[in-house]
N, C-alpha and C. Protein backbone atom coordinates (compact mmCIF):
# COMPACT_ATOMS: atom_id res chain seq x y z
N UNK A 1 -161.84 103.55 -120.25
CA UNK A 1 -162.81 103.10 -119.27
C UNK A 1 -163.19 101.64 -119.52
N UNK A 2 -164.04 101.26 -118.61
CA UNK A 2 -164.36 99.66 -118.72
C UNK A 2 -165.15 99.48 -120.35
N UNK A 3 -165.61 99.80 -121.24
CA UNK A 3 -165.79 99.94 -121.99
C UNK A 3 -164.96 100.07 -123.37
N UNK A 4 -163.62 100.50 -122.90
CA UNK A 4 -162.54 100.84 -124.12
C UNK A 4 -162.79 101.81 -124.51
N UNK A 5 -163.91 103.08 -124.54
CA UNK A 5 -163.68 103.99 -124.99
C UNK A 5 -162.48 104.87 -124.65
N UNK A 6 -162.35 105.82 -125.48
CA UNK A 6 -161.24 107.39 -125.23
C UNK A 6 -161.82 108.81 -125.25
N UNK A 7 -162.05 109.08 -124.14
CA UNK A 7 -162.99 110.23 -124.42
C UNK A 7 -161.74 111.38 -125.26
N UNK A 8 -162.44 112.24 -125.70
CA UNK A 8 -161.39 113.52 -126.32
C UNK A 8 -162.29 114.65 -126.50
N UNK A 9 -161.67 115.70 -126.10
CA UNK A 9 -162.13 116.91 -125.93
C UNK A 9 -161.28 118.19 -126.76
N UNK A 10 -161.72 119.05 -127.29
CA UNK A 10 -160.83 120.02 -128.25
C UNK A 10 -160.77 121.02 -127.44
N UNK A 11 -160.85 121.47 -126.07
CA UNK A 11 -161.26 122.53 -125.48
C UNK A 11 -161.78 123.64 -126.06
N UNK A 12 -163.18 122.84 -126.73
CA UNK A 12 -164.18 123.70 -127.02
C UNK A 12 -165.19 122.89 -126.35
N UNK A 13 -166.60 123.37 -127.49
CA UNK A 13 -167.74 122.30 -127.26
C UNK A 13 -167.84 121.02 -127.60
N UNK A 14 -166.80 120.76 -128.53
CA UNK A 14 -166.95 119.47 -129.03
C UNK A 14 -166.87 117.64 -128.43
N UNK A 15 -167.18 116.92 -127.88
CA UNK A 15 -166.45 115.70 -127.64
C UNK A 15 -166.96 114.63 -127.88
N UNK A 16 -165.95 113.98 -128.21
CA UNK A 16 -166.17 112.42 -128.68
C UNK A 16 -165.71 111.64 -127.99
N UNK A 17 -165.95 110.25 -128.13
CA UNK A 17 -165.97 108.79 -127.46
C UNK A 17 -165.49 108.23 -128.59
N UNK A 18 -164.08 107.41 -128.61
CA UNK A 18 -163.76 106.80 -129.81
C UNK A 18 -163.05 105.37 -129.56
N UNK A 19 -163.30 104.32 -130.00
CA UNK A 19 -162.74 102.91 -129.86
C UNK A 19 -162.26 102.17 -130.55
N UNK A 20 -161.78 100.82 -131.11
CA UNK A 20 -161.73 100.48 -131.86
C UNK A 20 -162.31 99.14 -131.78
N UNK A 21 -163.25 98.35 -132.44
CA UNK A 21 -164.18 97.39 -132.11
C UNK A 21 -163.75 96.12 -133.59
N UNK A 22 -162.88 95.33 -133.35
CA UNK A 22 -163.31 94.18 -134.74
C UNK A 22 -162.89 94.95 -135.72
N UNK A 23 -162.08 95.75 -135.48
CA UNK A 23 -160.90 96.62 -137.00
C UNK A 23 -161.71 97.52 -137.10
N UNK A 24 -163.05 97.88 -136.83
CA UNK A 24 -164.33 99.08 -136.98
C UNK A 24 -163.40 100.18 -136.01
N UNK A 25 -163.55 101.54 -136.64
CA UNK A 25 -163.26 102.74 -135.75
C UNK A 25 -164.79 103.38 -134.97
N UNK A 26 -164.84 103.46 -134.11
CA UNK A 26 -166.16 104.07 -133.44
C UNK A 26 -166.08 104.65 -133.28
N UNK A 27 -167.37 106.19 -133.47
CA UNK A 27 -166.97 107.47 -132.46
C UNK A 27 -168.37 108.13 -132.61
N UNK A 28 -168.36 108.28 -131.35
CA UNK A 28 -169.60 109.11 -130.84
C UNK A 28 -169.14 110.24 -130.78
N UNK A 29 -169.85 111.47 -131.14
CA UNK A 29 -169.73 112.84 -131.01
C UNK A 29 -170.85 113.61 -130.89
N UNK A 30 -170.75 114.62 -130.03
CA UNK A 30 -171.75 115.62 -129.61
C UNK A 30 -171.07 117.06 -129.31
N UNK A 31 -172.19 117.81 -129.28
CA UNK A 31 -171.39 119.11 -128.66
C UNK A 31 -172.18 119.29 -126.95
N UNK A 32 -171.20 120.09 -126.24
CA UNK A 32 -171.88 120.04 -124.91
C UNK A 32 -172.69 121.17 -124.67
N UNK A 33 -173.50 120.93 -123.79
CA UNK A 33 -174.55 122.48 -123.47
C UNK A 33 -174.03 122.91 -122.65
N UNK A 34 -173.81 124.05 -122.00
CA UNK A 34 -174.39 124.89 -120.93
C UNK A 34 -175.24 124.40 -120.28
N UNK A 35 -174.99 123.96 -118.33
CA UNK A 35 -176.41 123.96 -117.73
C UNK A 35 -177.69 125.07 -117.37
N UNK A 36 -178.37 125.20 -117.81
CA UNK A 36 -179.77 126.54 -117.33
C UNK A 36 -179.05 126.95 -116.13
N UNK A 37 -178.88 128.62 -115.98
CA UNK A 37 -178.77 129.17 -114.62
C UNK A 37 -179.54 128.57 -113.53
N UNK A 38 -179.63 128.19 -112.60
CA UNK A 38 -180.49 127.95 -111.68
C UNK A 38 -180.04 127.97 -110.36
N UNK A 39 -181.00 127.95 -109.52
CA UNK A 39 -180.36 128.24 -107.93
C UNK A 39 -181.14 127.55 -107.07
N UNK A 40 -180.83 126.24 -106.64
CA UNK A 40 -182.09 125.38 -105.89
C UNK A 40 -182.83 126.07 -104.98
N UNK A 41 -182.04 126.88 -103.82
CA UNK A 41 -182.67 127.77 -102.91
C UNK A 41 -183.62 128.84 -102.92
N UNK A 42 -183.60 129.05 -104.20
CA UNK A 42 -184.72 130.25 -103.98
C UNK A 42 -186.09 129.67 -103.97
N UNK A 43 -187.32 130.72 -103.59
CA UNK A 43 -188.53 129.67 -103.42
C UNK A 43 -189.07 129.42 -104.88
N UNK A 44 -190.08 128.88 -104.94
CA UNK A 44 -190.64 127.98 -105.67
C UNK A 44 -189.60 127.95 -107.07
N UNK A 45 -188.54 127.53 -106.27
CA UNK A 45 -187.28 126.61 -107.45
C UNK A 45 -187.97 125.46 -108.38
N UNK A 46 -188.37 124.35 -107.81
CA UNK A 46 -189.37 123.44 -107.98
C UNK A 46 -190.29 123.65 -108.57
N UNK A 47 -191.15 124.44 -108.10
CA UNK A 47 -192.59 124.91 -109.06
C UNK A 47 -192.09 125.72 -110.68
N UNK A 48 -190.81 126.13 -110.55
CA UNK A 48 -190.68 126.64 -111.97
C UNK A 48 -190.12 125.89 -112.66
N UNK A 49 -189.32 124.64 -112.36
CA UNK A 49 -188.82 123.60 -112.78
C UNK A 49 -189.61 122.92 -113.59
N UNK A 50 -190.37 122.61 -113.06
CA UNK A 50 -191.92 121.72 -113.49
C UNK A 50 -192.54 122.61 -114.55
N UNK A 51 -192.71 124.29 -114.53
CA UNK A 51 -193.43 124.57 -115.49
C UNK A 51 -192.72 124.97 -116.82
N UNK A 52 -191.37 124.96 -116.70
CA UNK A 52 -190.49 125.07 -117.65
C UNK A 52 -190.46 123.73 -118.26
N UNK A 53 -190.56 122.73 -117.69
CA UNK A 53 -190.34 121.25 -118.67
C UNK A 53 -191.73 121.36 -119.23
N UNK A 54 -192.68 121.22 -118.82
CA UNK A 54 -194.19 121.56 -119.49
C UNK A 54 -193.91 122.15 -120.81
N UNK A 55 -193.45 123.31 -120.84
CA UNK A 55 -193.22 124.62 -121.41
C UNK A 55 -192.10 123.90 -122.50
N UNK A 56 -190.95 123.35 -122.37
CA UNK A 56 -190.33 122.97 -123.07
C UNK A 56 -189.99 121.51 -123.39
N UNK A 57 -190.58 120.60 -124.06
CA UNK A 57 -190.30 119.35 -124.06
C UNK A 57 -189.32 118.73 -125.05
N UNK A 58 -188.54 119.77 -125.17
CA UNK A 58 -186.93 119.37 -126.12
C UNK A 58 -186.28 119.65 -124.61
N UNK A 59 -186.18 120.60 -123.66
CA UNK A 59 -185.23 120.67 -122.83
C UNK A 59 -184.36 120.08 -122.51
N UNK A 60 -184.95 118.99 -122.41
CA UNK A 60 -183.46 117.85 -121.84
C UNK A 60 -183.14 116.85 -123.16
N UNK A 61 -182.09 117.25 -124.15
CA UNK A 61 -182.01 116.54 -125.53
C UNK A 61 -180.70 116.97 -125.90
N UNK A 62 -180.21 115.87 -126.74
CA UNK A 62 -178.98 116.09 -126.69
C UNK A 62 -179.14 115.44 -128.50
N UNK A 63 -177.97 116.22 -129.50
CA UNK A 63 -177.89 115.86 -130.21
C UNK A 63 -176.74 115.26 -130.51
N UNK A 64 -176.38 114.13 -131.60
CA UNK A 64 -175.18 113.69 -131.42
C UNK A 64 -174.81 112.65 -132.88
N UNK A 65 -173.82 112.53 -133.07
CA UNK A 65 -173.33 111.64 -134.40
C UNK A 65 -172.89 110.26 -134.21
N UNK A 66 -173.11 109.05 -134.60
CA UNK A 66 -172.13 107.63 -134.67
C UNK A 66 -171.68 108.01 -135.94
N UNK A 67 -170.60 107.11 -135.64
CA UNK A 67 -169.41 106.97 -137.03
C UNK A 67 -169.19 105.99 -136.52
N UNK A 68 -169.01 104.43 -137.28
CA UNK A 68 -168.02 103.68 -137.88
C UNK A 68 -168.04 103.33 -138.98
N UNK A 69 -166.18 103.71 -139.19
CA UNK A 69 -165.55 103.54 -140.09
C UNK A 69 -165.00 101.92 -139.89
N UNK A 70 -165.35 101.44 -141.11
CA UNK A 70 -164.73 99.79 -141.99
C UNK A 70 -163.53 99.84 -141.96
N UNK A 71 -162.39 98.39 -141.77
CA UNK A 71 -161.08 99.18 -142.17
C UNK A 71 -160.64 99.19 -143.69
N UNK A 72 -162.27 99.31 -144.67
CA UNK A 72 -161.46 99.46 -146.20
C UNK A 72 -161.71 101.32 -145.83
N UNK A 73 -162.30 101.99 -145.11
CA UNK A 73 -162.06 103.13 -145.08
C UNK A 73 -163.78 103.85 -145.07
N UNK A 74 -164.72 103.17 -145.18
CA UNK A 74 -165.86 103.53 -145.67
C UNK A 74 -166.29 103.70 -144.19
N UNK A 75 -167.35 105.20 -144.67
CA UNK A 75 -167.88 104.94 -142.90
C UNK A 75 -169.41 105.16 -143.22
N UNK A 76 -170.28 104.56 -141.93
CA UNK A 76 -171.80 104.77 -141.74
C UNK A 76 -171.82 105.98 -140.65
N UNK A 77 -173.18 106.59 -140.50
CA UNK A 77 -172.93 107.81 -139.97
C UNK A 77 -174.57 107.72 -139.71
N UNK A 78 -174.43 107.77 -138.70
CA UNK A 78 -176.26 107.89 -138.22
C UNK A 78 -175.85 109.26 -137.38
N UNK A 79 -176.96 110.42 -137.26
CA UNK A 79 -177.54 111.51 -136.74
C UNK A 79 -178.85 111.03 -135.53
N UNK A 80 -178.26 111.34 -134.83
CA UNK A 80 -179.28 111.15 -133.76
C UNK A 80 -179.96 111.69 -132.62
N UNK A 81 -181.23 112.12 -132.38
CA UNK A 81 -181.42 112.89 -131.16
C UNK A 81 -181.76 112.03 -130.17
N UNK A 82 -181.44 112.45 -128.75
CA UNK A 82 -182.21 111.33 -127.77
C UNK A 82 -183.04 112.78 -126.82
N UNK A 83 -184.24 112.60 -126.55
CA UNK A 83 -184.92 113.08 -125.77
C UNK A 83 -185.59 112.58 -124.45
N UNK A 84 -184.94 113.19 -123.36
CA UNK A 84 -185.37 112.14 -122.11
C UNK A 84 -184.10 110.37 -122.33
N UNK A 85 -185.26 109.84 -122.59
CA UNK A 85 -184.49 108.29 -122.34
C UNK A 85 -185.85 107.56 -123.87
N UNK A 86 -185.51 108.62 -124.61
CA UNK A 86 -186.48 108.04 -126.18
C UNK A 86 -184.87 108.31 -127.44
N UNK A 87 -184.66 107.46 -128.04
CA UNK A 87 -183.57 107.72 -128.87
C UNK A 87 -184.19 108.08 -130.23
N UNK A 88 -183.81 108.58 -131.26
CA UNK A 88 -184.77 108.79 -132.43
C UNK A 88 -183.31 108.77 -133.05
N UNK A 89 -183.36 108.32 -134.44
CA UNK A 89 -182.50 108.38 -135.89
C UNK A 89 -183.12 109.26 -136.45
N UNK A 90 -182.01 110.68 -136.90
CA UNK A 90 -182.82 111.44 -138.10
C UNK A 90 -182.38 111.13 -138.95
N UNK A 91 -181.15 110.63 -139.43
CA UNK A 91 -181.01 110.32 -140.89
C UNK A 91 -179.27 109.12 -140.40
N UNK A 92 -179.21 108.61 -141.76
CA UNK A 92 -178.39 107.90 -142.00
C UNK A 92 -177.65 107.66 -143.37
N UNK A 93 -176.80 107.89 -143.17
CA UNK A 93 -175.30 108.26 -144.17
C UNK A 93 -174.16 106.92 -144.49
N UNK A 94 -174.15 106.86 -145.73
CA UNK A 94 -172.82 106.15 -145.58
C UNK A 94 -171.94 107.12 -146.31
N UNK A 95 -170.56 107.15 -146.22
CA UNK A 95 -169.64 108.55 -146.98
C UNK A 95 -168.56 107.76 -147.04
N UNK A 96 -167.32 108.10 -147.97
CA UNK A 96 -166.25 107.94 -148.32
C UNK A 96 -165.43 108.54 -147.42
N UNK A 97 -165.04 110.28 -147.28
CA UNK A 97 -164.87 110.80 -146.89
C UNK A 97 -165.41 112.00 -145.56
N UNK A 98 -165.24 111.23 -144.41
CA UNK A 98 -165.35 111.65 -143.01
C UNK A 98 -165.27 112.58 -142.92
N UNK A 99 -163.83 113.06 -143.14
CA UNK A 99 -163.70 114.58 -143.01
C UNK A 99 -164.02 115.52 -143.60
N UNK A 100 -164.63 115.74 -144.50
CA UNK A 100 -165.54 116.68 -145.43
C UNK A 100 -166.92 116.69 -144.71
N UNK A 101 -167.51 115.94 -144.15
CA UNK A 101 -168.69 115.20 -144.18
C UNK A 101 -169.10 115.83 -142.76
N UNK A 102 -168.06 115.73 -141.99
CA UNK A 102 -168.01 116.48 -140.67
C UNK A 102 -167.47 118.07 -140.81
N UNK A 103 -167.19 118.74 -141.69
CA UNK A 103 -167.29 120.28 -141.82
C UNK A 103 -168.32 120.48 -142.19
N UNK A 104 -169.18 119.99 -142.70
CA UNK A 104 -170.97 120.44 -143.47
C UNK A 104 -171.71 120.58 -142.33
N UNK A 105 -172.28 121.32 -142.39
CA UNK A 105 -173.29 121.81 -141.96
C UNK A 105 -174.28 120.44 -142.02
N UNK A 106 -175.33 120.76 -140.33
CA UNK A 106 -175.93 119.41 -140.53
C UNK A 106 -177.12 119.77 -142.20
N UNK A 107 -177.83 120.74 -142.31
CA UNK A 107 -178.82 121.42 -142.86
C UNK A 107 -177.72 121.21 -144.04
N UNK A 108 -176.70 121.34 -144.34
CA UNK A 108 -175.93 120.91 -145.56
C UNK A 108 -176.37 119.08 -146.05
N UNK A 109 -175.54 118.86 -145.22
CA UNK A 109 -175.49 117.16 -145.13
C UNK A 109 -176.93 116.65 -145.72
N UNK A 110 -177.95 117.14 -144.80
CA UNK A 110 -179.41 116.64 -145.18
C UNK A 110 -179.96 116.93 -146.73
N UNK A 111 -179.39 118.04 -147.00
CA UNK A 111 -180.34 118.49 -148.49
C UNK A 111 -179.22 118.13 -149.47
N UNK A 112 -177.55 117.39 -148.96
CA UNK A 112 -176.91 117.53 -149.94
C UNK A 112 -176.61 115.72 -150.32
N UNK A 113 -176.65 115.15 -149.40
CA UNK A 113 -176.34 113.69 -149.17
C UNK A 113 -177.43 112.48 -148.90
N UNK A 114 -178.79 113.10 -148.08
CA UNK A 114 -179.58 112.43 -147.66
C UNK A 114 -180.59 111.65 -149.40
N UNK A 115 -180.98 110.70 -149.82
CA UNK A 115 -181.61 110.80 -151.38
C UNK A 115 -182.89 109.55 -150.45
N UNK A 116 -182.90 108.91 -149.68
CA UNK A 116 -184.55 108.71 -148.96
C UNK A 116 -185.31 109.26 -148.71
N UNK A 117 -185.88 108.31 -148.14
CA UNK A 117 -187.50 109.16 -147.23
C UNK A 117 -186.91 109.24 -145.66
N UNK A 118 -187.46 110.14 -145.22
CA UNK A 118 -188.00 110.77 -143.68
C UNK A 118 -187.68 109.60 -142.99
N UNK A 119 -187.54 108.80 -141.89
CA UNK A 119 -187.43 108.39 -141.03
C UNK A 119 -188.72 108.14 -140.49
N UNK A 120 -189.06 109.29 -140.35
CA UNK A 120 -190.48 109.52 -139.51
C UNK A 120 -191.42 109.19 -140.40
N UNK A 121 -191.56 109.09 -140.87
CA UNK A 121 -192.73 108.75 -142.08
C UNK A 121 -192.52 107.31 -143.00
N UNK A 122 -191.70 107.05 -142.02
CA UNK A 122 -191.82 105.27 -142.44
C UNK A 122 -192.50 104.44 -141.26
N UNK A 123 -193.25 103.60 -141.39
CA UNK A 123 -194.55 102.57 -140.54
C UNK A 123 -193.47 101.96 -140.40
């Protein structure tokens, strides 16, 4: 695309956005949701719309990974949620090895790799 990305898909949930930028490898990855059943036509479609976002204010959030990799091989790895059109960093990684790093479990990764503070609890 106008951008240079490559999208790729595993025909599962998985997909990434991958480029190559200044010898840097890039890649965005997420998994995809399911859209909510819904049916515009029935009545107060709208009115339950509204009380379900009330009701849920993660609803519309998507979680997702950056990677670039250096070309000595080293990669940075930020975790990230975006909610609405608010982006948040939960943590940030640098790793040797990618591919190990991406079989862990995120709840792995965090208690096994993370050695800072919170994100959130920095001014």
């Amino acid at each position: 695309d106008e951008n240079g990305y490559t999208l790729i898909e595993d025909n599962s949930i998985n997909i990434a956005l991958k480029k190559e930028s200044s010898g840097f490898q890039v890649e965005i990855s997420f998994q995809a949701r399911y859209p909510e059943e819904t049916n515009p036509e029935e009545e107060g479609f709208e009115e339950d719309q509204d009380e379900e976002a009330a009701q849920d204010p993660m609803g519309n959030y998507v979680d997702f990974q950056v990677y670039i990799t250096s070309p000595e091989g080293r990669t940075t790895v930020w975790e990230c949620l975006s909610i609405d059109s608010d982006l948040n960093i939960q943590s940030a990684f640098s790793v040797e090895d990618l591919n190990t790093y991406k079989t862990m479990s995120r709840f792995q990764r965090n208690e096994e790799l993370y050695t800072g503070p919170y994100f959130n609890t920095l001014d």
